[in-house]
N, C-alpha and C. Protein backbone atom coordinates (compact mmCIF):
# COMPACT_ATOMS: atom_id res chain seq x y z
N UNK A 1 69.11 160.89 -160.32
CA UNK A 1 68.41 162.03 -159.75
C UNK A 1 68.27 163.10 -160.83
N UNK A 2 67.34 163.82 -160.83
CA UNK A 2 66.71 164.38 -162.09
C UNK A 2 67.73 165.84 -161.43
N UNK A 3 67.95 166.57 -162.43
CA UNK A 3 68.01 168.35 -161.97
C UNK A 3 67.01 168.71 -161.12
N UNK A 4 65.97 168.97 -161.64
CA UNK A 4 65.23 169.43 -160.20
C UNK A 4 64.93 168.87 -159.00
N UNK A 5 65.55 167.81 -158.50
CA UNK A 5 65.37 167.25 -157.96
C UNK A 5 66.26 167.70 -156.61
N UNK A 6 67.10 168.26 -157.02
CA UNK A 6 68.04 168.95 -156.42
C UNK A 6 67.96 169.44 -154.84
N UNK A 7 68.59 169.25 -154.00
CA UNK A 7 67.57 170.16 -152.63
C UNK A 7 67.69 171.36 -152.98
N UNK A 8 68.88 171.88 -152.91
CA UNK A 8 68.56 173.23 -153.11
C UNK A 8 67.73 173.92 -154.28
N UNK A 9 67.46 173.31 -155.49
CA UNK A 9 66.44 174.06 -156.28
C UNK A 9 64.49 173.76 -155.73
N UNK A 10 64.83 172.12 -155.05
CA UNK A 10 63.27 172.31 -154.45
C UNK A 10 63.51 173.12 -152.97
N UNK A 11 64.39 173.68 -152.51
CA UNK A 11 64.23 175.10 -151.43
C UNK A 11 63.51 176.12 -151.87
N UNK A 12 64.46 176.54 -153.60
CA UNK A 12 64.06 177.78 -153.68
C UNK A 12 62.63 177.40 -154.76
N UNK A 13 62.09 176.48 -155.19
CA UNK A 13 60.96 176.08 -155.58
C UNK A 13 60.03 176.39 -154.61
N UNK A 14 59.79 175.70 -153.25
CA UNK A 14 59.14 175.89 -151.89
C UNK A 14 59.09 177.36 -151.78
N UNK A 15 60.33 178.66 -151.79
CA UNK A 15 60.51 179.53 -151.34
C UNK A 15 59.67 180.34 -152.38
N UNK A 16 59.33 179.86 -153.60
CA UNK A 16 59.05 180.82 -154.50
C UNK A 16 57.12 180.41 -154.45
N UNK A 17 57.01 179.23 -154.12
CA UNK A 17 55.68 179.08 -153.67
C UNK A 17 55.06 179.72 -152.73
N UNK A 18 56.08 179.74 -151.83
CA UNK A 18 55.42 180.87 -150.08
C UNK A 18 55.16 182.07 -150.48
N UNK A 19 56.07 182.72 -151.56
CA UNK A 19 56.06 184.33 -151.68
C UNK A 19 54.64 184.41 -152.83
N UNK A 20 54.43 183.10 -153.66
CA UNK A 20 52.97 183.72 -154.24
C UNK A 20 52.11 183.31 -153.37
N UNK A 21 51.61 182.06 -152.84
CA UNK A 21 51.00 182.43 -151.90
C UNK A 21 50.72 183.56 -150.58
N UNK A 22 51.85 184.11 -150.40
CA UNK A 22 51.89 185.55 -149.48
C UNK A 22 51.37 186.34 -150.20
N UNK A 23 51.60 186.57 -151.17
CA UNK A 23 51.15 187.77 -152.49
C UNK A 23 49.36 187.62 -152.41
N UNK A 24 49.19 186.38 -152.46
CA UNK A 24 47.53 186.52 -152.53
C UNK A 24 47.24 186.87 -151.13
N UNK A 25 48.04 186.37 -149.94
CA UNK A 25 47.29 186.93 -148.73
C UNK A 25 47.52 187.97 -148.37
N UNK A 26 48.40 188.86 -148.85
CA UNK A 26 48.46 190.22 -148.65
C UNK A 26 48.05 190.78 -149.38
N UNK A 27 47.59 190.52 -150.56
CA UNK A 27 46.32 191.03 -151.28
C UNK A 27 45.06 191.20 -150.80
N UNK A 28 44.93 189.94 -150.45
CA UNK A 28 43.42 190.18 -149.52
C UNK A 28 43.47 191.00 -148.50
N UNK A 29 44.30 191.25 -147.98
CA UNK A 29 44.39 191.79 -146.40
C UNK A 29 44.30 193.61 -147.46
N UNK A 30 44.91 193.70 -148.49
CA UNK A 30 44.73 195.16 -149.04
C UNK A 30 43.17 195.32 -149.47
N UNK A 31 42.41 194.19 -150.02
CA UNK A 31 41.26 194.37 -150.87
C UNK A 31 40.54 194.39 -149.26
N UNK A 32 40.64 194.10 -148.61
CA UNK A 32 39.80 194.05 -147.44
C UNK A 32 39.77 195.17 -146.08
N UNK A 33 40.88 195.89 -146.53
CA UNK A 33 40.62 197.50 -145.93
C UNK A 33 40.04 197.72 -144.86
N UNK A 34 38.80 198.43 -145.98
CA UNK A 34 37.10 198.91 -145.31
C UNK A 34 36.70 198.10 -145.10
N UNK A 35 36.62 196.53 -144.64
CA UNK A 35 35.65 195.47 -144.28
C UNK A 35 35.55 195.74 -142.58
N UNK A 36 34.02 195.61 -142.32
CA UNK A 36 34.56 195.86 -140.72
C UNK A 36 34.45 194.27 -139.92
N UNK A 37 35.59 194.51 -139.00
CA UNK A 37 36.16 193.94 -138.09
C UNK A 37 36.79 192.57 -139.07
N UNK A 38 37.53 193.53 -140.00
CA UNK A 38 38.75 191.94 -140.76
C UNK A 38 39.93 192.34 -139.67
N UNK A 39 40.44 191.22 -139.35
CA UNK A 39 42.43 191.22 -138.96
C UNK A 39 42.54 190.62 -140.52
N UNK A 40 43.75 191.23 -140.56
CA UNK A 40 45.02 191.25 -141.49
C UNK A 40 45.79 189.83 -141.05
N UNK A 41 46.31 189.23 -142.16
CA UNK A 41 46.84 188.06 -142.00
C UNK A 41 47.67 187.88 -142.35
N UNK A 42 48.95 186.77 -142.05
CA UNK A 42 50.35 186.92 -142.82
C UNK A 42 50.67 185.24 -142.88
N UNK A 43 51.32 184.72 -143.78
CA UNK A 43 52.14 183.18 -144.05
C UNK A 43 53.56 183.10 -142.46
N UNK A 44 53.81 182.14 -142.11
CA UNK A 44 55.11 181.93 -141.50
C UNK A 44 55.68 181.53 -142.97
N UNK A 45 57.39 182.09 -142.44
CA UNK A 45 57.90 181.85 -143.58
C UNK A 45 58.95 180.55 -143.34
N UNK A 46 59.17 179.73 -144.46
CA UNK A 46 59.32 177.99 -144.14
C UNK A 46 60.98 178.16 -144.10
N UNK A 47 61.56 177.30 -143.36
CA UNK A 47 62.92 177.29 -142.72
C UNK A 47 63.14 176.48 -143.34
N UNK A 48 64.44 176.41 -143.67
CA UNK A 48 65.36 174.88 -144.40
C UNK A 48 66.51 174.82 -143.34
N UNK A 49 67.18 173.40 -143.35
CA UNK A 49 68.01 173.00 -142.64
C UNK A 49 69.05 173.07 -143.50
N UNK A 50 70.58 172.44 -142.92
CA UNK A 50 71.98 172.50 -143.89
C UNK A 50 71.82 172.07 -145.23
N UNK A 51 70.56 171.35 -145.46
CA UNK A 51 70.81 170.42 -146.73
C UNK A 51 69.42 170.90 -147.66
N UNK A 52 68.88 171.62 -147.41
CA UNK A 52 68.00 172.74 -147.66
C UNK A 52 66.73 172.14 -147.89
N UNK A 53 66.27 171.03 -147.04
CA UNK A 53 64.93 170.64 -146.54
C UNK A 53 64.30 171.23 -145.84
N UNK A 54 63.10 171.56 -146.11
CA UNK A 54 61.61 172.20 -145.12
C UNK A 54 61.95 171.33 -144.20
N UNK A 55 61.94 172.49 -143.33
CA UNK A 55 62.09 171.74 -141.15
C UNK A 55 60.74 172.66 -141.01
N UNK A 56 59.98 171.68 -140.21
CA UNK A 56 59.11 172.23 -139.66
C UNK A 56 59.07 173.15 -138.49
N UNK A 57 58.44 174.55 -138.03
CA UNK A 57 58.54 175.95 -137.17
C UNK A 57 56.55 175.33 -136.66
N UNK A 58 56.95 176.17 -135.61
CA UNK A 58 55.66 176.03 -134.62
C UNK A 58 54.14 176.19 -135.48
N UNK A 59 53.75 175.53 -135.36
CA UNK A 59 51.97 175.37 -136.22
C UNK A 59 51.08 175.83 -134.86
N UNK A 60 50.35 176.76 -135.15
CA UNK A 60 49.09 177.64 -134.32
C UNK A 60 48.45 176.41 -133.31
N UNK A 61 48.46 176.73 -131.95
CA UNK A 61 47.82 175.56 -131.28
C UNK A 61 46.41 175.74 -131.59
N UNK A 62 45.98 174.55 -131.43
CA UNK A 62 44.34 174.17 -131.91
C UNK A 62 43.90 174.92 -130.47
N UNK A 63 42.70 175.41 -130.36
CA UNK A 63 41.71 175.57 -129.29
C UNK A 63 40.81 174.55 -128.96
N UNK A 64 40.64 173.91 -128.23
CA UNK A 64 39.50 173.06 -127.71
C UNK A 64 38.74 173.54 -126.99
N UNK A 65 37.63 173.30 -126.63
CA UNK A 65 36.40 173.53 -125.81
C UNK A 65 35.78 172.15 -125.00
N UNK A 66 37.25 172.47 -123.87
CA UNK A 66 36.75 170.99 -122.61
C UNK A 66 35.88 170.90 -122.27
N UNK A 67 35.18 171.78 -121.93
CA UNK A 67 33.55 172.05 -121.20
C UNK A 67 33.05 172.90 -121.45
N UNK A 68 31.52 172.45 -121.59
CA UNK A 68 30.10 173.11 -122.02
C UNK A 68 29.69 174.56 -121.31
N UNK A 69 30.81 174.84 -120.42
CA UNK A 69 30.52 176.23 -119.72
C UNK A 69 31.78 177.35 -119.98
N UNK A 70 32.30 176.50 -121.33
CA UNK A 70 33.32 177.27 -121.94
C UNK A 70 32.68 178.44 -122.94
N UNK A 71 33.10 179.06 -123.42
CA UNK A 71 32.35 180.25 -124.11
C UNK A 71 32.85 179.88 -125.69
N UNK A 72 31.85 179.32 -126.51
CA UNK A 72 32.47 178.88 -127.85
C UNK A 72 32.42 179.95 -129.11
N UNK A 73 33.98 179.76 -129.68
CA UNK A 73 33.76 180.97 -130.59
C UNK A 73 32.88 181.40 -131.45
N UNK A 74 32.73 182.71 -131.78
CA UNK A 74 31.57 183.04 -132.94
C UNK A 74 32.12 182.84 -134.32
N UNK A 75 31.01 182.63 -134.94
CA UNK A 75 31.30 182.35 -136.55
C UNK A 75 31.82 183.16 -137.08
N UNK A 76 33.01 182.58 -137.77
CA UNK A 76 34.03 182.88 -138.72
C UNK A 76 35.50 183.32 -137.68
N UNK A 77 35.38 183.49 -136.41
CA UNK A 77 36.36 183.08 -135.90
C UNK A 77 37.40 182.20 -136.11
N UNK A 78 38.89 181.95 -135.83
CA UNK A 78 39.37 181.53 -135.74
C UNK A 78 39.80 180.06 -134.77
N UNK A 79 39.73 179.19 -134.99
CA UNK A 79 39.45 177.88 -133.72
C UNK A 79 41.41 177.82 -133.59
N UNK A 80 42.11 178.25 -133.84
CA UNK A 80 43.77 178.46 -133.17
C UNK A 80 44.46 179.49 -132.90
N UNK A 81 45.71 179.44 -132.12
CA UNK A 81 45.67 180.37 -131.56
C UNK A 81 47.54 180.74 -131.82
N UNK A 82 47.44 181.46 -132.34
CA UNK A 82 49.25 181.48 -133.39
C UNK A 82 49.73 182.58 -132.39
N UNK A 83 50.41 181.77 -131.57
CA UNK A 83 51.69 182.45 -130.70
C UNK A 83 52.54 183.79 -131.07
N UNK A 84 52.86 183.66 -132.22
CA UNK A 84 53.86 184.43 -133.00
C UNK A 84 52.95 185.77 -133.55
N UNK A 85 52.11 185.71 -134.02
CA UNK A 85 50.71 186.65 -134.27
C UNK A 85 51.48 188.68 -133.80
N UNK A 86 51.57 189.18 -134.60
CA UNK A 86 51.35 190.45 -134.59
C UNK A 86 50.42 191.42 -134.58
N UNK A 87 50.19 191.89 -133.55
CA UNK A 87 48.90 192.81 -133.97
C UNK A 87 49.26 194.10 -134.21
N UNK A 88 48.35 194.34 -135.03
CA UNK A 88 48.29 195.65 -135.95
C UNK A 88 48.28 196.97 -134.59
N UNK A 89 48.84 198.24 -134.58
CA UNK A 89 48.95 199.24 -133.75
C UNK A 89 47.82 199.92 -133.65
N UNK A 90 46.96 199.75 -135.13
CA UNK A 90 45.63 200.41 -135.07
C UNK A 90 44.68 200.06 -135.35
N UNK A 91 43.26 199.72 -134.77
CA UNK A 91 42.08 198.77 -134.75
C UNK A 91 40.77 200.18 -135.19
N UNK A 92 40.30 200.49 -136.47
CA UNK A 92 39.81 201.53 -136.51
C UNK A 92 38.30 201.36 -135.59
N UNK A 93 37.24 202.48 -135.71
CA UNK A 93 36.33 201.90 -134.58
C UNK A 93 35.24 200.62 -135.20
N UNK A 94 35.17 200.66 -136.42
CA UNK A 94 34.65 199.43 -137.36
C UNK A 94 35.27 198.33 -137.22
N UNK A 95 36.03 198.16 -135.94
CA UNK A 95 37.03 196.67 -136.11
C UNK A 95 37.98 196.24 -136.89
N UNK A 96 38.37 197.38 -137.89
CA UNK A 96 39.28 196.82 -139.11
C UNK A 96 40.67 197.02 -138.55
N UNK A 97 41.45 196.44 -138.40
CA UNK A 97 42.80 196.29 -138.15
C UNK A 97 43.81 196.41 -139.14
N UNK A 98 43.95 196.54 -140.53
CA UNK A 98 44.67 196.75 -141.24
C UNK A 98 45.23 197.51 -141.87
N UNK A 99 46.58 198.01 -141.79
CA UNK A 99 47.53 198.99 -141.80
C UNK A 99 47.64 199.02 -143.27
N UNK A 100 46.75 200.07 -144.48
CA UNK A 100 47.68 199.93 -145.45
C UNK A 100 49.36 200.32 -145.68
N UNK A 101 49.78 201.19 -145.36
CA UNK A 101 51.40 200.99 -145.51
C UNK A 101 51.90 200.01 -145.29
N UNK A 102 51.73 199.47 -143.95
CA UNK A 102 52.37 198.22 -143.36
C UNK A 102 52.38 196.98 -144.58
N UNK A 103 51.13 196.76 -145.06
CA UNK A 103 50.57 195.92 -145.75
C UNK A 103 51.36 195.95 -147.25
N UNK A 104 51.59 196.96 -147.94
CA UNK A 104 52.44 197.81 -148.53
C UNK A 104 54.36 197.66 -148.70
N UNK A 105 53.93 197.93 -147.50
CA UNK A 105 55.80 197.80 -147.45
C UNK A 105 56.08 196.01 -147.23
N UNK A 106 54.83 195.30 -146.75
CA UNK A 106 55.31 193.68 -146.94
C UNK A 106 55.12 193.53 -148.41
N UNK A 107 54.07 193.94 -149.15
CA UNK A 107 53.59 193.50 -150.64
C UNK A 107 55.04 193.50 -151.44
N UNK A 108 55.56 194.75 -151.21
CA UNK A 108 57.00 195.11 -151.53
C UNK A 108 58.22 194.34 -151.03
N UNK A 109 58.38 194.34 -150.24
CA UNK A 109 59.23 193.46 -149.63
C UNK A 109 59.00 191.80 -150.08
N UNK A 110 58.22 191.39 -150.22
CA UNK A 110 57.94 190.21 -150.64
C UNK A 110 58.15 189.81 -152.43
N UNK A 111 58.12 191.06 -153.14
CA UNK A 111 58.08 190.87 -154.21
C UNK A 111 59.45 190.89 -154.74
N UNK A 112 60.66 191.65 -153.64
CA UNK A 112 61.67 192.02 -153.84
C UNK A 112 62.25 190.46 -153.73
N UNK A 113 62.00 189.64 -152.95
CA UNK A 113 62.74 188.30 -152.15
C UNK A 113 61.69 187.58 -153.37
N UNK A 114 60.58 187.40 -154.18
CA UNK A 114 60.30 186.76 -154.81
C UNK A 114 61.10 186.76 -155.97
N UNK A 115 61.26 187.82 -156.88
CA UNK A 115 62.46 188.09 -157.92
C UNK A 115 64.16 187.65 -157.64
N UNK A 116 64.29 187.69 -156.46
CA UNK A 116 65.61 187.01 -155.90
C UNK A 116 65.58 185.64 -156.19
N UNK A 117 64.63 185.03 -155.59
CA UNK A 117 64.67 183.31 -155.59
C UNK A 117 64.64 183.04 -156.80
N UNK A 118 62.94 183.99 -157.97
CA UNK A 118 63.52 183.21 -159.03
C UNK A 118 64.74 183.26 -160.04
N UNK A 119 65.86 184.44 -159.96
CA UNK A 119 66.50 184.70 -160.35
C UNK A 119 67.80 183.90 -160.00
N UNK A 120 68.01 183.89 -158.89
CA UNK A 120 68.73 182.43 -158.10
C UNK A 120 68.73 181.00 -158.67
N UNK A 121 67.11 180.84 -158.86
CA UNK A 121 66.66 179.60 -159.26
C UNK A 121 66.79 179.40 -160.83
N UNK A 122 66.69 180.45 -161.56
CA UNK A 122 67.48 179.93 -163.22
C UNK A 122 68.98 180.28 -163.45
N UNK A 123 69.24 181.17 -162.36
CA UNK A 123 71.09 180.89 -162.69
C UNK A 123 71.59 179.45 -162.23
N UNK A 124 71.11 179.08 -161.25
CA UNK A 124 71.49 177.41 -160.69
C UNK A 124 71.39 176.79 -161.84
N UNK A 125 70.05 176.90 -162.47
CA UNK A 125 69.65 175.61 -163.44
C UNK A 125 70.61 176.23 -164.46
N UNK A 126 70.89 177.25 -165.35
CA UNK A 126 71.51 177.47 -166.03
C UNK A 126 73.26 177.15 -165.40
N UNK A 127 73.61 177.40 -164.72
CA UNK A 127 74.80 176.92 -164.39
C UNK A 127 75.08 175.53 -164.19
N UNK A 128 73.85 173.98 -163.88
CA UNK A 128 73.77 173.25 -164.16
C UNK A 128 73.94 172.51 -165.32
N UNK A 129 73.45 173.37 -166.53
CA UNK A 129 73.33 173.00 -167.15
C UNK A 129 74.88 172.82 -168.32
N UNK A 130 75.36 174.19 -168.11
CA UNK A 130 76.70 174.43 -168.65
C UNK A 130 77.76 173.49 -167.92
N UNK A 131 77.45 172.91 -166.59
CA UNK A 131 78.26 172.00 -166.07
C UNK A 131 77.55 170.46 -167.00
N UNK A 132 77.39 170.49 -167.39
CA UNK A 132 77.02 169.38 -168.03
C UNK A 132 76.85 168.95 -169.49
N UNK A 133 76.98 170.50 -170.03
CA UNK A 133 77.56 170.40 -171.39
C UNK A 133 76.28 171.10 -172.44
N UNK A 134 75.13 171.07 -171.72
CA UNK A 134 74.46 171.27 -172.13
C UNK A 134 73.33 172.73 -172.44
N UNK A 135 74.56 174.14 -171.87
CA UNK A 135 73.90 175.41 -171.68
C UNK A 135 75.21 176.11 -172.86
């Protein structure tokens, strides 16, 4: 088994993937402000079990449209419907829903837990490595 192969370094590998991917979607959700009628969007964040494998958390139920006297969504809508979903406190009258502070204090917060993991993630490997003769 290779070093990285490790569970716990592919946890915090996974973990350090979610937080740049979050970074770009809370980017957009900042560059997109003044757009009217954007919602703001956010990642679920991925769970590990004792042995620090991705366990899968609830995925957005699909919407179907049983019948033709159903009312089908408009374009660029969303076709699921994410249980967990927060909505924003303030919807300006342009439809825009997005809180810069809010948006803000996640950008931050996310960047804080991104510098953690990878900092986590080269003391492991570096402490790996000195266990092995080789740091």
């Amino acid at each position: 088994m290779a070093i990285n192969d490790l569970p716990v370094l592919s946890a915090l590998r996974t973990k350090m993937q979610w937080h740049q991917e979050r970074q770009r979607v809370l980017s957009e959700n900042v560059s997109n402000s003044d757009t009217p009628n954007f919602k703001p969007r956010d990642l679920v964040e991925p769970k590990f079990d004792s042995a620090g494998q991705a366990v899968g958390g609830f995925a957005p139920v699909a919407l179907v449209r049983t019948s033709a006297a159903h009312i089908a969504p408009s374009a660029g809508e969303s076709t699921s419907f994410d249980q967990n979903r927060k909505v924003g406190f303030l919807t300006r009258p342009a439809g825009n829903a997005v809180s810069l502070e809010e948006e803000m204090l996640k950008v931050s917060a996310n960047q804080m837990d991104y510098a953690a993991a990878t900092s986590l993630y080269g003391k492991s490997l570096h402490l790996l490595k000195t266990a092995i003769g080789k740091g």
